[in-house]
C-alpha atoms as a PDB file:
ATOM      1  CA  UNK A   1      62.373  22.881 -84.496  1.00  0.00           C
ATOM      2  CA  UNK A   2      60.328  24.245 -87.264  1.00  0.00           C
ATOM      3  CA  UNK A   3      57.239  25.112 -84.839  1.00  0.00           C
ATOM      4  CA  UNK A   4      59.503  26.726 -82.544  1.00  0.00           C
ATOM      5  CA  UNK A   5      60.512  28.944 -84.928  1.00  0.00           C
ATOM      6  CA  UNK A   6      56.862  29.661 -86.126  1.00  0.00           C
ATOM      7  CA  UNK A   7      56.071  30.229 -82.443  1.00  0.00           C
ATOM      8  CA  UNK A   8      59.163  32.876 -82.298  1.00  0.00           C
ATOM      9  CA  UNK A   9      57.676  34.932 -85.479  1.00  0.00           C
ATOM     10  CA  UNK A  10      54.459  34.838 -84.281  1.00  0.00           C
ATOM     11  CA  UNK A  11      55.451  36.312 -81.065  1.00  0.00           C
ATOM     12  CA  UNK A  12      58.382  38.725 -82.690  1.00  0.00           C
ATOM     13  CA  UNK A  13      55.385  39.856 -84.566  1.00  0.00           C
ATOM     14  CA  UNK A  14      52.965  40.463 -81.898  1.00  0.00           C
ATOM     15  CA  UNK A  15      52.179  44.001 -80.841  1.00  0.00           C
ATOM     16  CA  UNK A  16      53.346  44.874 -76.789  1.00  0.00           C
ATOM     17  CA  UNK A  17      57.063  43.863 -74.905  1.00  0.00           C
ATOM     18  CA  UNK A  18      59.024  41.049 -76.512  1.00  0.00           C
ATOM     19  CA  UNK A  19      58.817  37.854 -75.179  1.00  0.00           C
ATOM     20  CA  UNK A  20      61.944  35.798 -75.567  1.00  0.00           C
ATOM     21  CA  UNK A  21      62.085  32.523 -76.631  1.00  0.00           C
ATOM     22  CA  UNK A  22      64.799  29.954 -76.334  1.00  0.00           C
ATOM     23  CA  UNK A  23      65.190  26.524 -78.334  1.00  0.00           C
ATOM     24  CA  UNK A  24      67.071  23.714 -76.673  1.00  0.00           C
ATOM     25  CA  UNK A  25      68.276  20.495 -78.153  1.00  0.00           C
ATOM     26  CA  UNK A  26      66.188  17.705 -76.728  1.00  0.00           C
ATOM     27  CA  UNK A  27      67.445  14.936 -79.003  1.00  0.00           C
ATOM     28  CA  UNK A  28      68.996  12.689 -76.459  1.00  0.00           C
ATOM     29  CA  UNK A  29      66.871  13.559 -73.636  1.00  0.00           C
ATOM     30  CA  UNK A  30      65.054  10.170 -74.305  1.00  0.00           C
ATOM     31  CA  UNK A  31      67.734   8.292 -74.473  1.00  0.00           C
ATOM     32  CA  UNK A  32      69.719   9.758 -71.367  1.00  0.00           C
ATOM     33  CA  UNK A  33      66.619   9.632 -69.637  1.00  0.00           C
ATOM     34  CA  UNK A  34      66.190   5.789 -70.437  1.00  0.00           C
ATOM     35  CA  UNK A  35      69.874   5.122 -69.435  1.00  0.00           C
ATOM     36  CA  UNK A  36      69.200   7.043 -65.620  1.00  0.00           C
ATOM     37  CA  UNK A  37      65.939   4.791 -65.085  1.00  0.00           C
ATOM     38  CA  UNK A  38      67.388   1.352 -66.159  1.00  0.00           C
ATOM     39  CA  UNK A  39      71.204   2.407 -63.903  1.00  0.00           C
ATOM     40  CA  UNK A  40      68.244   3.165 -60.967  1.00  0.00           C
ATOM     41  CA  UNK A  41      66.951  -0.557 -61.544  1.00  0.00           C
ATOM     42  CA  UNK A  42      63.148   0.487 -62.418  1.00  0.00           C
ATOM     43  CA  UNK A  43      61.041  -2.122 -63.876  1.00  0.00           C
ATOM     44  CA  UNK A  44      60.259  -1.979 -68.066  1.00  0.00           C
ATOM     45  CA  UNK A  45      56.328  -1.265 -66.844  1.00  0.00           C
ATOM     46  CA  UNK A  46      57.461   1.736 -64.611  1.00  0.00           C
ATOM     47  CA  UNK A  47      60.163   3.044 -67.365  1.00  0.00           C
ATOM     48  CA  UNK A  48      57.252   3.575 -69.742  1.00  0.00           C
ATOM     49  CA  UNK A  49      54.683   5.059 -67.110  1.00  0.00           C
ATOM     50  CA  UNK A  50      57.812   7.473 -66.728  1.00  0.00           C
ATOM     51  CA  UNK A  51      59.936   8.423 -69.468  1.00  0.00           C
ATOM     52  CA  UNK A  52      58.345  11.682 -70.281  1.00  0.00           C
ATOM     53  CA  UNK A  53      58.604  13.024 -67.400  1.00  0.00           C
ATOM     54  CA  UNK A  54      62.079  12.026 -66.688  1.00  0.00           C
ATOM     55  CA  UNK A  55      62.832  13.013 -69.942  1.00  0.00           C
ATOM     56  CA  UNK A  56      61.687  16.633 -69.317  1.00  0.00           C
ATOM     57  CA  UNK A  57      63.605  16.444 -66.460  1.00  0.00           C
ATOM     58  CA  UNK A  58      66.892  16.341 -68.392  1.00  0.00           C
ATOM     59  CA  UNK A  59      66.282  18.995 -70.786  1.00  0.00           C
ATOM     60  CA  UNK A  60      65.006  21.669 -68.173  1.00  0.00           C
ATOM     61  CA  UNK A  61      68.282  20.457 -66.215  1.00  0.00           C
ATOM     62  CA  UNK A  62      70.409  21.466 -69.222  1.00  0.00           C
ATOM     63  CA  UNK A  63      69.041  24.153 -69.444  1.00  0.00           C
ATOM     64  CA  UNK A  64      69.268  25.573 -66.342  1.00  0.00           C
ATOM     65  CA  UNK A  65      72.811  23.913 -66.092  1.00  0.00           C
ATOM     66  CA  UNK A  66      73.716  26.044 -68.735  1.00  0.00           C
ATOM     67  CA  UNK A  67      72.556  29.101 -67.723  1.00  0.00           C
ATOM     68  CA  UNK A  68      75.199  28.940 -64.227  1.00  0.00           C
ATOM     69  CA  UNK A  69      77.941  30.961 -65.162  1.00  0.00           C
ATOM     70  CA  UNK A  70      81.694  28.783 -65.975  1.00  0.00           C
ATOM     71  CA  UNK A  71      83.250  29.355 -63.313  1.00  0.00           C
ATOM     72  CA  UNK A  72      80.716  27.731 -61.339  1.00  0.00           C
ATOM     73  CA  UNK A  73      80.214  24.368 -63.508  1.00  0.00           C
ATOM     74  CA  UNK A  74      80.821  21.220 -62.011  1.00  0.00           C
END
């Protein structure tokens, strides 16, 4: 968290329109991610080749889940 919030002065500071910047929790994204491949079956090899990405996957998903206003929330 610390670098995003060097990243956010640097760019608070920076001459020209704001640009905003928005910090999202990823701690669990890992581990959620892990528990979604092995529930879909995929081999140990193929769960390392793709936990990253997968893992990216739910924290761009919360995100944007969180951005849909309440009243449309699952």
């Amino acid at each position: 968290l610390r670098l995003a919030e060097v990243l956010r002065e640097r760019l608070d500071a920076r001459p020209g329109p704001a640009i905003p910047v928005v910090t999202w929790d990823e701690r669990f994204s890992t581990a959620a991610a892990e528990r979604a491949l092995l529930e879909a079956d995929v081999s140990r090899e193929r769960r390392r080749a793709t936990i990253d990405a997968v893992a990216a996957q739910v924290i761009l998903q919360g995100w944007l889940d969180a951005q849909r206003p309440e009243e449309a929330r699952p």
